[in-house]
Every structure is written in C-alpha cells, then in structure tokens.
N, C-alpha and C. Protein backbone atom coordinates (compact mmCIF):
# COMPACT_ATOMS: atom_id res chain seq x y z
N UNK A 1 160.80 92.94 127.54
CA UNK A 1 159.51 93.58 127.73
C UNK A 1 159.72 95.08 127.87
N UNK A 2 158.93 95.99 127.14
CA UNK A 2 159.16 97.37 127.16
C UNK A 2 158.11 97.95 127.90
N UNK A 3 158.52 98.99 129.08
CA UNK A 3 157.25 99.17 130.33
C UNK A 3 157.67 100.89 130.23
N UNK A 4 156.06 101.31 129.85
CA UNK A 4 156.55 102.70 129.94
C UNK A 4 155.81 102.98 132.16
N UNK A 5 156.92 103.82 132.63
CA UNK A 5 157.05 103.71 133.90
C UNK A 5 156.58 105.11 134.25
N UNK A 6 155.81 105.95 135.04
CA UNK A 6 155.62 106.95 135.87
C UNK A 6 156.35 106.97 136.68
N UNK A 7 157.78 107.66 137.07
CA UNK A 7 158.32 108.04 138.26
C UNK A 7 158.12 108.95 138.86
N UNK A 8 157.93 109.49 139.98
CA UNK A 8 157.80 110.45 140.47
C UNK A 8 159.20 111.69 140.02
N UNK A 9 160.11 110.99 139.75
CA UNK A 9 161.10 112.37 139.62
C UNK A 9 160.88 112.11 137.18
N UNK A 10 161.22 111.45 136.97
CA UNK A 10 161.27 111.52 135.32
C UNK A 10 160.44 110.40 134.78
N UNK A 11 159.49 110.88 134.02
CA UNK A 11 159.18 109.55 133.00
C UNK A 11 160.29 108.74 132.40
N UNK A 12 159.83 107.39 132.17
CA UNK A 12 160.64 106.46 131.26
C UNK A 12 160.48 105.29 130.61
N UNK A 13 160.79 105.12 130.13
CA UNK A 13 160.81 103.55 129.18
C UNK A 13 161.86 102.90 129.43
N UNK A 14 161.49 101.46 130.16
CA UNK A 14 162.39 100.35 130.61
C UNK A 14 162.14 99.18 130.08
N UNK A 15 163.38 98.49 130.02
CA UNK A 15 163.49 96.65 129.39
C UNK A 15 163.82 96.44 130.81
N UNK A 16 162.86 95.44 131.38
CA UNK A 16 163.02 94.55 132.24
C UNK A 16 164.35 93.47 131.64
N UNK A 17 165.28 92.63 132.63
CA UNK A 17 165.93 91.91 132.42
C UNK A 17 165.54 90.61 132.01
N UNK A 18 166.29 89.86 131.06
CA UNK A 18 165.33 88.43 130.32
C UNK A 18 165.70 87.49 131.32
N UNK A 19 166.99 87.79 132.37
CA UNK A 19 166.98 86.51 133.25
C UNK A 19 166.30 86.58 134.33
N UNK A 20 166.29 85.80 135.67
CA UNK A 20 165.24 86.00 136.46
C UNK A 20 166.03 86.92 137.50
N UNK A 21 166.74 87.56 137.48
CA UNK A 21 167.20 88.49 138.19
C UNK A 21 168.27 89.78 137.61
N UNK A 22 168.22 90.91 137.70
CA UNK A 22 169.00 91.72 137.36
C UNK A 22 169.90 92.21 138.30
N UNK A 23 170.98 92.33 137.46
CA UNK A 23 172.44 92.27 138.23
C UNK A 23 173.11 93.95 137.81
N UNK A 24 172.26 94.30 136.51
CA UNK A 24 173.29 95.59 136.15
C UNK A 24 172.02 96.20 135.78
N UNK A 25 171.98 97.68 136.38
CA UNK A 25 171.44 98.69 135.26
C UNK A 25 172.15 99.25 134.35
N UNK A 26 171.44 100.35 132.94
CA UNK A 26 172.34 100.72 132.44
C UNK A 26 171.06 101.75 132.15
N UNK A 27 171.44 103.56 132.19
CA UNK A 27 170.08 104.18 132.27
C UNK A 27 170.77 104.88 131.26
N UNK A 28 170.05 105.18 130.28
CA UNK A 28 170.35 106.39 128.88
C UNK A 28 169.93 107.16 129.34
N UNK A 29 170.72 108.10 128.36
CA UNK A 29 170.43 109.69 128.49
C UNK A 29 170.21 110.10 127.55
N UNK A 30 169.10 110.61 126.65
CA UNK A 30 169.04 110.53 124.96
C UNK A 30 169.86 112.64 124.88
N UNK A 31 169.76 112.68 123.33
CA UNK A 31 170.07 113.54 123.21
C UNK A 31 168.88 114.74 123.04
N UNK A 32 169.53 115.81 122.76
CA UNK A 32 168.85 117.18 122.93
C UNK A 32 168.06 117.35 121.97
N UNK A 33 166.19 117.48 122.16
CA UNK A 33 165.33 117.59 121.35
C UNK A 33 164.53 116.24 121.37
N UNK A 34 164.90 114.93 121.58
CA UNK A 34 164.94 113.87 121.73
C UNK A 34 163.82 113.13 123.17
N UNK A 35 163.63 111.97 123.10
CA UNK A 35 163.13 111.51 124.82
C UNK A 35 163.74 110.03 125.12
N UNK A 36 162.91 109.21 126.27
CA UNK A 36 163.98 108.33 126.03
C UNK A 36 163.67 107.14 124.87
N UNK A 37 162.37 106.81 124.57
CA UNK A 37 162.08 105.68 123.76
C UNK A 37 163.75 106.17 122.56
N UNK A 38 164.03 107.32 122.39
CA UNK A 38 164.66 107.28 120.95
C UNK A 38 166.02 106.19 121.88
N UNK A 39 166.59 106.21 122.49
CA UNK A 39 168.11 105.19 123.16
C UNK A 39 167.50 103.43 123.57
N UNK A 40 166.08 103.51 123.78
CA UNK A 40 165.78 102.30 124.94
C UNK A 40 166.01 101.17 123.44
N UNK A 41 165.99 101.44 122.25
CA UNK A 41 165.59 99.96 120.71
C UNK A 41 167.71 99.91 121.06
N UNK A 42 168.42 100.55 121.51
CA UNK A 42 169.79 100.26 121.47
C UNK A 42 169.33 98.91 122.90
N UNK A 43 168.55 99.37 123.68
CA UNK A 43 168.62 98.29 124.77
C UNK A 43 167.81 96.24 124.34
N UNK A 44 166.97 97.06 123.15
CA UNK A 44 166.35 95.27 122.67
C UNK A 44 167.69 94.97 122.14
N UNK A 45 168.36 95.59 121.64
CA UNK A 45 169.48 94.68 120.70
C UNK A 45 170.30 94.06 122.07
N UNK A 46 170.82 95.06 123.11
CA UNK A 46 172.03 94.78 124.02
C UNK A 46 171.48 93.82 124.81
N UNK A 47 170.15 93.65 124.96
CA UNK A 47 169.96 92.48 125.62
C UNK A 47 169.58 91.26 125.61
N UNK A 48 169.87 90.74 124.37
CA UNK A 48 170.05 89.66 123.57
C UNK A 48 171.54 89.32 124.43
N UNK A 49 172.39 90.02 124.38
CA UNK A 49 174.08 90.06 125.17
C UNK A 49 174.08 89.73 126.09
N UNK A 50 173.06 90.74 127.17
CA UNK A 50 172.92 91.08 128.06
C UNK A 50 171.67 90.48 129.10
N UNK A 51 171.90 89.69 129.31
CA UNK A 51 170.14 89.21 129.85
C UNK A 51 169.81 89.62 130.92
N UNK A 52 171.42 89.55 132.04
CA UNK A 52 170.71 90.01 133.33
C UNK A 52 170.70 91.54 133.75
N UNK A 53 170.83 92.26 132.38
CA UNK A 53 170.99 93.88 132.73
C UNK A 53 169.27 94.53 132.72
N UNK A 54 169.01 95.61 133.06
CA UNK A 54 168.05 96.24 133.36
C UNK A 54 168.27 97.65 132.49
N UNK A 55 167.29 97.89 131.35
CA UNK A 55 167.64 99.12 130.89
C UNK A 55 166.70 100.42 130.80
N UNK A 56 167.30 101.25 131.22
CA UNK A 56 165.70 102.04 131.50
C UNK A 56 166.23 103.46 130.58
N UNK A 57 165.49 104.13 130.01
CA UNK A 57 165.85 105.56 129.48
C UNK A 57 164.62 106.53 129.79
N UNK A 58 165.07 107.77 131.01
CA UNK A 58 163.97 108.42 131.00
C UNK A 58 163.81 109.96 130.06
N UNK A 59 163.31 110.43 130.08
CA UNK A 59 162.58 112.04 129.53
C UNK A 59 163.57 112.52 130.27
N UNK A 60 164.32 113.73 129.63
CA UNK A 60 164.73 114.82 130.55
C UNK A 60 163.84 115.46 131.11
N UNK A 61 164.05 116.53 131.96
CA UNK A 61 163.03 117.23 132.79
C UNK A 61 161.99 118.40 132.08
N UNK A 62 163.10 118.58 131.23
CA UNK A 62 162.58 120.08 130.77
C UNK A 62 162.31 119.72 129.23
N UNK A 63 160.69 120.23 128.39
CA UNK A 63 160.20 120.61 127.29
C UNK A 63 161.19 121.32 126.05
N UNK A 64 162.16 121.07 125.43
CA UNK A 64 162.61 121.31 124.73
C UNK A 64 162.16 122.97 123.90
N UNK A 65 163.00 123.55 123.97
CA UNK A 65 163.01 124.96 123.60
C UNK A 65 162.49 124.97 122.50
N UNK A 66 163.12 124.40 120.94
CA UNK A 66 163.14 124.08 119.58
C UNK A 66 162.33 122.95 119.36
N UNK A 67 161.99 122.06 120.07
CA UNK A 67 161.19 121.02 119.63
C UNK A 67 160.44 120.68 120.78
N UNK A 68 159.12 121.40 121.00
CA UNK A 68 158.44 120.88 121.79
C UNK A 68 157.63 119.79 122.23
N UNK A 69 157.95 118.69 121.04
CA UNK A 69 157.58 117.50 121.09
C UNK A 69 158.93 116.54 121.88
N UNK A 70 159.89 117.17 121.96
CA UNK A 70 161.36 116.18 122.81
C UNK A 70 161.52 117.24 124.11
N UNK A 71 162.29 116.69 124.52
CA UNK A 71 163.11 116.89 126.13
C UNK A 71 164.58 117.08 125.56
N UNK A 72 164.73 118.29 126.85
CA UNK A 72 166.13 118.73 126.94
C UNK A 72 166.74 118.93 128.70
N UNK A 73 167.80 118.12 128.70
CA UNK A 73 168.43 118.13 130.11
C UNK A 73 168.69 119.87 130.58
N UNK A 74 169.35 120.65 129.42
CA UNK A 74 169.38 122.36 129.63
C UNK A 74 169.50 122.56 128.29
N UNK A 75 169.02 124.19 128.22
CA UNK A 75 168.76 124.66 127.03
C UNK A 75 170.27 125.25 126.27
N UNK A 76 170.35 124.33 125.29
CA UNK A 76 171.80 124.86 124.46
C UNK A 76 171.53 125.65 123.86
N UNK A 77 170.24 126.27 123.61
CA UNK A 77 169.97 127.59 122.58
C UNK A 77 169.92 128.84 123.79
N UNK A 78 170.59 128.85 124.97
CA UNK A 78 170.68 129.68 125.96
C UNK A 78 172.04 129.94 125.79
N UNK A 79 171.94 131.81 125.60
CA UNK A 79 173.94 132.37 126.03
C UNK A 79 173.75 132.47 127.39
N UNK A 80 173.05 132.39 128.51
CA UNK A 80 173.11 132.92 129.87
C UNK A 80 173.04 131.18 130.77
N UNK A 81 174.66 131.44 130.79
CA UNK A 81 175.38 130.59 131.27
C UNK A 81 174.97 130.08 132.77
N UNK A 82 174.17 131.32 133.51
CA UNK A 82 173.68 130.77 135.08
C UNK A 82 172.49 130.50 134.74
N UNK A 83 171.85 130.88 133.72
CA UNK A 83 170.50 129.48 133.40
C UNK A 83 171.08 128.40 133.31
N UNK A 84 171.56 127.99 132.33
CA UNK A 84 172.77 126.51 131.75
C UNK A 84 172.67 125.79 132.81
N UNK A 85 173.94 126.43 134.03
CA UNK A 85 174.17 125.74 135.05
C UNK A 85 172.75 125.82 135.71
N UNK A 86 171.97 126.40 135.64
CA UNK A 86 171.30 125.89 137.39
C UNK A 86 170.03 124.82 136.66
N UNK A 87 169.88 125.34 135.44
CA UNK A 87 168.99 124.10 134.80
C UNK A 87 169.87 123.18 134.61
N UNK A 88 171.00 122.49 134.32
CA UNK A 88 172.17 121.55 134.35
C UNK A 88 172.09 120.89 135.72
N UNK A 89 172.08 121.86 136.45
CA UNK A 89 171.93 121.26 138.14
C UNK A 89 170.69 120.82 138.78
N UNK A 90 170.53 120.94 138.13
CA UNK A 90 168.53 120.85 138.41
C UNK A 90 168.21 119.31 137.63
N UNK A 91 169.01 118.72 136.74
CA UNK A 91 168.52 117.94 135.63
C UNK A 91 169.22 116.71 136.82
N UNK A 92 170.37 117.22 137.07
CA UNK A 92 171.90 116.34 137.68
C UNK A 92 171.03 115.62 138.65
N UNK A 93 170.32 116.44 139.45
CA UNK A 93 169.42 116.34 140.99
C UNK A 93 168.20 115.35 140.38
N UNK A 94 167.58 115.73 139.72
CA UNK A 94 166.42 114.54 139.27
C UNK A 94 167.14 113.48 138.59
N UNK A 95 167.82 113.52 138.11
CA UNK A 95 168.49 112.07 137.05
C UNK A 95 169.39 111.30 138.51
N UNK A 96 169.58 112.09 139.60
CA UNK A 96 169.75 111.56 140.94
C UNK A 96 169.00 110.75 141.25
N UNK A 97 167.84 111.43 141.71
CA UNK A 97 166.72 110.95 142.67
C UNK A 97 166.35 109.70 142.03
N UNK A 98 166.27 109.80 140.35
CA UNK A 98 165.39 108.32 139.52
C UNK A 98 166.63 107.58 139.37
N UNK A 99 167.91 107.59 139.45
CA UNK A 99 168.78 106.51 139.66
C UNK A 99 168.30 105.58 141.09
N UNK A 100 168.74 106.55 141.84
CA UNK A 100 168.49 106.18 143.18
C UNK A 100 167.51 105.32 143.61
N UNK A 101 166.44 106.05 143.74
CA UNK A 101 165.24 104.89 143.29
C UNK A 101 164.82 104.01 142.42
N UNK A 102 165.89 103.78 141.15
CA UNK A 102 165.75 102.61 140.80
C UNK A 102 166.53 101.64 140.94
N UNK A 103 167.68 102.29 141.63
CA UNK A 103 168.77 100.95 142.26
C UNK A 103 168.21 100.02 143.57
N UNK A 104 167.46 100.86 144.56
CA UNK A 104 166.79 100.50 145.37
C UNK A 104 165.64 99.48 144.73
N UNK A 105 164.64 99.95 144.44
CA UNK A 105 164.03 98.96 143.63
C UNK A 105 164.64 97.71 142.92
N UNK A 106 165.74 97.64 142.44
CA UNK A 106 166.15 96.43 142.07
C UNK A 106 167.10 95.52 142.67
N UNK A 107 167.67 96.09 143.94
CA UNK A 107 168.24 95.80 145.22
C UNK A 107 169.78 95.89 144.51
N UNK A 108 170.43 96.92 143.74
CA UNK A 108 171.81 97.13 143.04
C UNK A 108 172.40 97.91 143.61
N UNK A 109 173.69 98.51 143.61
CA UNK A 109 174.51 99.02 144.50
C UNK A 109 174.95 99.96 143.36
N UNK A 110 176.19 100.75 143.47
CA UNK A 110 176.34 101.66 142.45
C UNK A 110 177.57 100.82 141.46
N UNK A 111 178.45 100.76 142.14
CA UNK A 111 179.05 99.40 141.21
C UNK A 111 178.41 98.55 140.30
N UNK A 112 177.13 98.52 140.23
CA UNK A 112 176.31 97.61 139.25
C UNK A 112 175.61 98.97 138.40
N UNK A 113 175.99 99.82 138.40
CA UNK A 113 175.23 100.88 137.14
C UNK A 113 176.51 101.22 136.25
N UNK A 114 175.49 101.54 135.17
CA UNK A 114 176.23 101.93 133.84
C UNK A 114 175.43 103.23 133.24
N UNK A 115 176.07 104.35 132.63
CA UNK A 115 175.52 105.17 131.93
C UNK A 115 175.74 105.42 130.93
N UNK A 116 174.77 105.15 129.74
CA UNK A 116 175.22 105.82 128.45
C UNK A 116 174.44 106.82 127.60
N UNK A 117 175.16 107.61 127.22
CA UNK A 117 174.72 108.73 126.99
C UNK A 117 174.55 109.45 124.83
N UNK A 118 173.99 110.17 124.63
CA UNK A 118 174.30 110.41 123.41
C UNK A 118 173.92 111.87 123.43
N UNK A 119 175.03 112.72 122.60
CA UNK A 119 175.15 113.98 122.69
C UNK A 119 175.09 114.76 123.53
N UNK A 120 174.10 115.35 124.11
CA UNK A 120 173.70 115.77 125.17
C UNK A 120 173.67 115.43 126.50
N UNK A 121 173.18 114.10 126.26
CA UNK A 121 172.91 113.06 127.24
C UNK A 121 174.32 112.56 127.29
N UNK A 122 175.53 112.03 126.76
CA UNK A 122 176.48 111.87 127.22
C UNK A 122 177.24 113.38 128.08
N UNK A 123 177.00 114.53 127.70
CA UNK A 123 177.61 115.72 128.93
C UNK A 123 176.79 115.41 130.52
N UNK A 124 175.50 114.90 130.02
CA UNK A 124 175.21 114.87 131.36
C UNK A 124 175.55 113.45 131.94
N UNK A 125 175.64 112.40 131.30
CA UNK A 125 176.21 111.16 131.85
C UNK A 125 177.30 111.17 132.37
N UNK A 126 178.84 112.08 132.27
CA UNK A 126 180.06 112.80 132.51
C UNK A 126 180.33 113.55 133.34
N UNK A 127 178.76 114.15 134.03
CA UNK A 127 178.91 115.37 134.71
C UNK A 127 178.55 114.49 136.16
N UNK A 128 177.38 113.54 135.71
CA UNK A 128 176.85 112.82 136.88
C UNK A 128 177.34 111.89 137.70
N UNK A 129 178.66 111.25 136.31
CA UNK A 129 179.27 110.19 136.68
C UNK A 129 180.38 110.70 137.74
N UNK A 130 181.29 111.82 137.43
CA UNK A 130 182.21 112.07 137.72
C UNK A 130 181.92 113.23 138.67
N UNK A 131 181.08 113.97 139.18
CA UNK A 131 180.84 113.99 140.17
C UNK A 131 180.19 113.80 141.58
N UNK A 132 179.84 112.45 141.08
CA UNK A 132 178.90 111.50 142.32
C UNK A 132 180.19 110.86 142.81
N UNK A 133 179.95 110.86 144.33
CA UNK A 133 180.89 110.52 145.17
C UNK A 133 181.09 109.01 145.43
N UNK A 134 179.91 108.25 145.11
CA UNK A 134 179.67 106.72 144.86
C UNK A 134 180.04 106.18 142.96
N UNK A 135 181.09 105.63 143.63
CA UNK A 135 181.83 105.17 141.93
C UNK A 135 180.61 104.22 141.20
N UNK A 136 180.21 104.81 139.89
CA UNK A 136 179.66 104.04 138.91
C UNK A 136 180.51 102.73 138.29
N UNK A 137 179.91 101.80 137.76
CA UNK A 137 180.68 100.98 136.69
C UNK A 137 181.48 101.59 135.75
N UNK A 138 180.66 102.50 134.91
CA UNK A 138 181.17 102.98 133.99
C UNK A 138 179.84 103.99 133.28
N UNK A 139 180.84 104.84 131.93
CA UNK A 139 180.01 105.63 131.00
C UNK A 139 181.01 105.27 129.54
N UNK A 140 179.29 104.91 128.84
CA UNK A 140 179.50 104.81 127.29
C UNK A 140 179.32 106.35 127.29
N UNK A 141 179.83 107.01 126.26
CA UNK A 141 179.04 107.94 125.32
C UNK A 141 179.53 108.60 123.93
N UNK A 142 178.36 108.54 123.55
CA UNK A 142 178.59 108.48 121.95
C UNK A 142 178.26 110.43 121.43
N UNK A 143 178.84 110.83 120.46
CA UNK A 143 178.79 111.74 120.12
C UNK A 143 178.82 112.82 120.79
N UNK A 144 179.40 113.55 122.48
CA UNK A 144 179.69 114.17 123.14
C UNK A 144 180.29 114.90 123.22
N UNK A 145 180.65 115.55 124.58
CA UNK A 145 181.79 116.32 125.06
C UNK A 145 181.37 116.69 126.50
N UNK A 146 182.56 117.64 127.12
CA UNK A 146 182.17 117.64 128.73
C UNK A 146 182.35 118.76 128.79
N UNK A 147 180.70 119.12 129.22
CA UNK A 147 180.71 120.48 129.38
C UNK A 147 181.56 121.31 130.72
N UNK A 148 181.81 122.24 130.73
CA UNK A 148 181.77 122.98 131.45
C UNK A 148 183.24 122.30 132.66
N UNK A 149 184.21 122.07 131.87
CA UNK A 149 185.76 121.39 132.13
C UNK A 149 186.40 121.77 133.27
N UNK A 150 186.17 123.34 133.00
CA UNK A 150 187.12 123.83 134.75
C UNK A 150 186.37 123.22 135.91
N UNK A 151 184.61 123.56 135.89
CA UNK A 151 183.79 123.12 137.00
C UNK A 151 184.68 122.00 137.32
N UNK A 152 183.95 121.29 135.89
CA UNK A 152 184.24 119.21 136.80
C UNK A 152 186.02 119.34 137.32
N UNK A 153 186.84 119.76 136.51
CA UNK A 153 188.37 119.82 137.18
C UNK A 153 188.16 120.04 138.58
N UNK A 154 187.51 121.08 138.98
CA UNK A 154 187.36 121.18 141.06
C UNK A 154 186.62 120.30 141.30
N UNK A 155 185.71 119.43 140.68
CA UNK A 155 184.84 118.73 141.47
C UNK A 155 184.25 117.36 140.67
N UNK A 156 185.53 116.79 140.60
CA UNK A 156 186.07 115.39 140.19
C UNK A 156 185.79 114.42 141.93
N UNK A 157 184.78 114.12 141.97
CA UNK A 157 184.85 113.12 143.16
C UNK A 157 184.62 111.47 143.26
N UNK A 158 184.41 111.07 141.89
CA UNK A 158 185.29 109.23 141.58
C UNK A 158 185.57 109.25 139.87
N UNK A 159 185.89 108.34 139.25
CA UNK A 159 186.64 108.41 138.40
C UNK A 159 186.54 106.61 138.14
N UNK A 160 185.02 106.55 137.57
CA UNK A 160 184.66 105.80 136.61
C UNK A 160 185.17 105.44 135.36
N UNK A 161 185.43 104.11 134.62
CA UNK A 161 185.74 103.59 133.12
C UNK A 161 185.02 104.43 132.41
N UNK A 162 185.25 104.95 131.26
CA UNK A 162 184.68 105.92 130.14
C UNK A 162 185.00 105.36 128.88
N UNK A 163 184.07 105.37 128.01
CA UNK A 163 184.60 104.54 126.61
C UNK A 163 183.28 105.82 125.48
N UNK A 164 184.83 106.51 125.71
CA UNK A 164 183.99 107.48 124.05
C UNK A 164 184.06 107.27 122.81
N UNK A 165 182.76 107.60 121.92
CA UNK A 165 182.72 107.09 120.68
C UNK A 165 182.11 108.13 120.01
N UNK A 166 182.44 108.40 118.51
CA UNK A 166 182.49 109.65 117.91
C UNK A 166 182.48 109.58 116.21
N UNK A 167 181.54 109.84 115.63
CA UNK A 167 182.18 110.40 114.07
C UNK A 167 183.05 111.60 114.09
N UNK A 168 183.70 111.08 112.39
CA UNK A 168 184.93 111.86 112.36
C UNK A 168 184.34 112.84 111.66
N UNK A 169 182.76 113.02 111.11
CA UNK A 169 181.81 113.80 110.28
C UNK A 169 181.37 114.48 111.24
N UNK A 170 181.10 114.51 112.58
CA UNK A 170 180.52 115.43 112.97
C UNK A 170 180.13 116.36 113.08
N UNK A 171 178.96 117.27 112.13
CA UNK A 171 178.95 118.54 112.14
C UNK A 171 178.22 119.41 113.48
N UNK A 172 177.72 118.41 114.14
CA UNK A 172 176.76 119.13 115.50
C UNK A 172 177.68 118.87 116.99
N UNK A 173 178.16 118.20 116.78
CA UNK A 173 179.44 118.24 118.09
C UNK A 173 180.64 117.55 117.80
N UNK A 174 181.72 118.43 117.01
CA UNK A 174 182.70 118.56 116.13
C UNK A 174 183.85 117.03 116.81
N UNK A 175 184.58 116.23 116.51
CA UNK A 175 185.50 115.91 117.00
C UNK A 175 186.41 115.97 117.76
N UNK A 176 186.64 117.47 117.65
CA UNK A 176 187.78 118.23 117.66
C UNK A 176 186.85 118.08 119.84
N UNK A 177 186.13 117.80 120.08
CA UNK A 177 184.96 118.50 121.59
C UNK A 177 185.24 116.83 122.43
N UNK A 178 185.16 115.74 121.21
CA UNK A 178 185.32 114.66 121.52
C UNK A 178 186.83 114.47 122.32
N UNK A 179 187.86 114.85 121.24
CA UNK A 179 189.32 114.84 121.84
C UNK A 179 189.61 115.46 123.21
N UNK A 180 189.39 117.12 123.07
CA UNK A 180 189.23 118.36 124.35
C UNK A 180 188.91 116.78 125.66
N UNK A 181 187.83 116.33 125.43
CA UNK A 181 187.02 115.30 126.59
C UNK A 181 188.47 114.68 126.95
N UNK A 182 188.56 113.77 125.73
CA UNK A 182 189.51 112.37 126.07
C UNK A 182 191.13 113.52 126.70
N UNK A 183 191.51 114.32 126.16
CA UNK A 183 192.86 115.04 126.70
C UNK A 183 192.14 115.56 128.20
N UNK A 184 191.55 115.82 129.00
CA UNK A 184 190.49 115.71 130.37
C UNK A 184 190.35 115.24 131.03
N UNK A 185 190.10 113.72 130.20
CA UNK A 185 190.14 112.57 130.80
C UNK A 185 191.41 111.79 131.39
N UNK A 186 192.55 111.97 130.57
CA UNK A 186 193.79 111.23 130.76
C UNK A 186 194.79 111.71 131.61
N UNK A 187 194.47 113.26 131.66
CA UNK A 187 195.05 114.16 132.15
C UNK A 187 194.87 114.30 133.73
N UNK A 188 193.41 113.47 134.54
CA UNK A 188 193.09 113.41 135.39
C UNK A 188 193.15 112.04 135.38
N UNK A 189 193.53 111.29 134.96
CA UNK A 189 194.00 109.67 135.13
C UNK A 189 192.61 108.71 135.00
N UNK A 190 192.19 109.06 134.11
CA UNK A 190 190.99 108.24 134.02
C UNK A 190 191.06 107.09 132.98
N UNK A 191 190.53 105.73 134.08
CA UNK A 191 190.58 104.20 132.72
C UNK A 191 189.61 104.94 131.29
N UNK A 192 190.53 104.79 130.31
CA UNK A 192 189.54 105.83 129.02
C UNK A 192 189.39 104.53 127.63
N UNK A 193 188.74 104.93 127.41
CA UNK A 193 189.08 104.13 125.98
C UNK A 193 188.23 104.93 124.81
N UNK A 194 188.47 105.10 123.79
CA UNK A 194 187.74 106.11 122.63
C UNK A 194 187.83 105.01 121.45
N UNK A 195 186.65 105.45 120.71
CA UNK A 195 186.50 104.67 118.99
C UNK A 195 186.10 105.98 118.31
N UNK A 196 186.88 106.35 117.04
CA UNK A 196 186.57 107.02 116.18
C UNK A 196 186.05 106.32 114.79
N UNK A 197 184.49 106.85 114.50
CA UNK A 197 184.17 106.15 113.64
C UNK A 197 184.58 106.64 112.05
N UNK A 198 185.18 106.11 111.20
CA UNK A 198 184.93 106.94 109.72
C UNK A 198 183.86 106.79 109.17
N UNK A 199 183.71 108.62 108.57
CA UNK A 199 182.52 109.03 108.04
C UNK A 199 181.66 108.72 108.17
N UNK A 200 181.35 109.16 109.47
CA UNK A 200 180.06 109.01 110.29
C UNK A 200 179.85 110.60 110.55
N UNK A 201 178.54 110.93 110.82
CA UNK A 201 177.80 112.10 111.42
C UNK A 201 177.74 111.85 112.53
N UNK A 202 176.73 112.64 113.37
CA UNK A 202 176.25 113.05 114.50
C UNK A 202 174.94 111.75 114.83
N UNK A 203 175.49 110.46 114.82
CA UNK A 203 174.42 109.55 115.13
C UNK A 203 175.43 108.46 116.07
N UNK A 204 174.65 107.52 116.41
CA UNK A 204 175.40 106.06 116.39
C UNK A 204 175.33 104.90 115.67
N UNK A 205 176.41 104.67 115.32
CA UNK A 205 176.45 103.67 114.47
C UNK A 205 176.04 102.77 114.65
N UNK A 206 175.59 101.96 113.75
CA UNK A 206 175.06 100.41 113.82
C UNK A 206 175.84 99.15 112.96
C-alpha cells in the first residue's frame, strides 16, 4: 500500500509492510533535483522479498535550485562551502528527527534500519549513517560518494555494513568518487562490499 504521509519534519511516501508486523525499516534518500516517490517503485519490487520491511522515502528539505519541481538535501550548484555544510547539517538534523519518529512509531530500534541512498541521497545516507552514534543495520548506495572525507574521518562515531554500487559510465558522479569512498571505507575498517556495473550511467540498474 502506498501512503503519501505529512510529517512534521519531511514529507513522504511509504509502503506499509505486507506482513502483519514490521520488523525493518529501510528510508531512501532520492537524488538531487528528484523527491521521494522517484526511490519508493524500488520499494513495490523489494517487497515482494521483503514483507516484513517498512519503506518510506521522504522530500528533502530544501526546493531544488535547478529544478524547482524536485528537492535537494544541499545545493551542489553552491561554491560557498559554509552554505554546503550548514544546509548539509540542517538536512542531517531533519532526516534525524523523521527517522526517529518513525522508528518510534513502529516500535524498531536502530539495529532494525536500513538506508539507501542514490547520488546525492547516498552522501547523505554516509554522512548520517556514520556519524550517528546509534549503529544502523546498514547503507545501500548506488551512484555516490562521501562528501566532505576529512569531516567524517574526525567524526566517524559507528561503522555500519555499506554495500556500494556504481556504473562504470558514470558521467555525473565519476567512478573514480565511487572508489575515493570504498579506499575510506576500508581504510577505517568498515564491513564494505561494492558492485561495479558495466556500461551503465548515472542510474540504477534493473
């Protein structure tokens, strides 16, 4: 069932779980320009798999610079790097608050969440995961990278499963951003796992 939801911190679009109780969330993060209906049709397929998971994908916070019809977590068409961060930090804090309150609501703990992310939405699934002090399950993310490397290096506080996935076509967030991640990742001892797709673009595969 697809429920578009009013939260007080982000709009969203959620699949209720098909069994009679949900055991896992898993909250998308769509990419830049984007909202969440574009990630939640990955959740009708996964939960055919998945029955007792809960999938919700909300709106980023902020009206998209370039496409004022999508949402953007922070503006990548910004050089002024203390906008970046404090709109980055600002996104981190609400994609907080609507986790939070929806783990509560479904009586889940943080061990039962999952984040997956695409482009954009995977830097911020990376940023959120790995520096929330309550260990997640894990983060998918597809077509990424992690922004802003030295930050998270000081302020690495759990160290969640990560499973990155990537075209080797990428012309909008190069490969080469994908690897930088995974050499980051291993380097700080993180369970990792990566799929490189051939000749693929800047999408996810099906």
């Amino acid at each position: 069932m697809k429920l578009i939801e009013e939260n007080i911190f982000l709009k969203t679009t959620s699949l209720s779980q098909t069994s009679s109780k949900a055991n896992y969330l898993i909250v998308f993060c769509h990419g830049y320009g984007a909202d969440g209906k574009d990630l939640i049709n990955i959740g009708n397929y996964w939960q055919r798999f998945l029955p007792d998971f809960y999938f919700t994908s909300p709106n980023a916070p902020n009206i998209c610079s370039v496409n004022p019809g999508g949402f953007e977590w922070f503006d990548l068409m910004s050089h002024d790097v203390q906008k970046i961060n404090l709109e980055l930090e600002n996104s981190i804090f609400k994609l907080t608050q609507f986790i939070n309150a929806k783990l509560k609501e479904l009586n889940l703990d943080y061990s039962k969440l999952f984040l997956v992310g695409f482009s954009q939405g995977t830097m911020m699934s990376l940023h959120y995961a790995l520096t929330n002090s309550n260990k997640i399950a894990g983060v998918v993310g597809y077509s990424g990278k992690i922004y802003d490397p030295n930050y998270l290096a000081k302020n690495i506080k759990s160290k969640p499963a990560v499973f990155l996935m990537h075209g080797d076509d990428d012309s909008i967030v190069p490969l080469e951003e994908m690897m930088e991640a995974k050499n980051f990742l291993l380097e700080n001892k993180f369970n990792l796992k990566t799929k490189i797709f051939k000749g693929c673009g800047h999408t996810i595969p099906v």
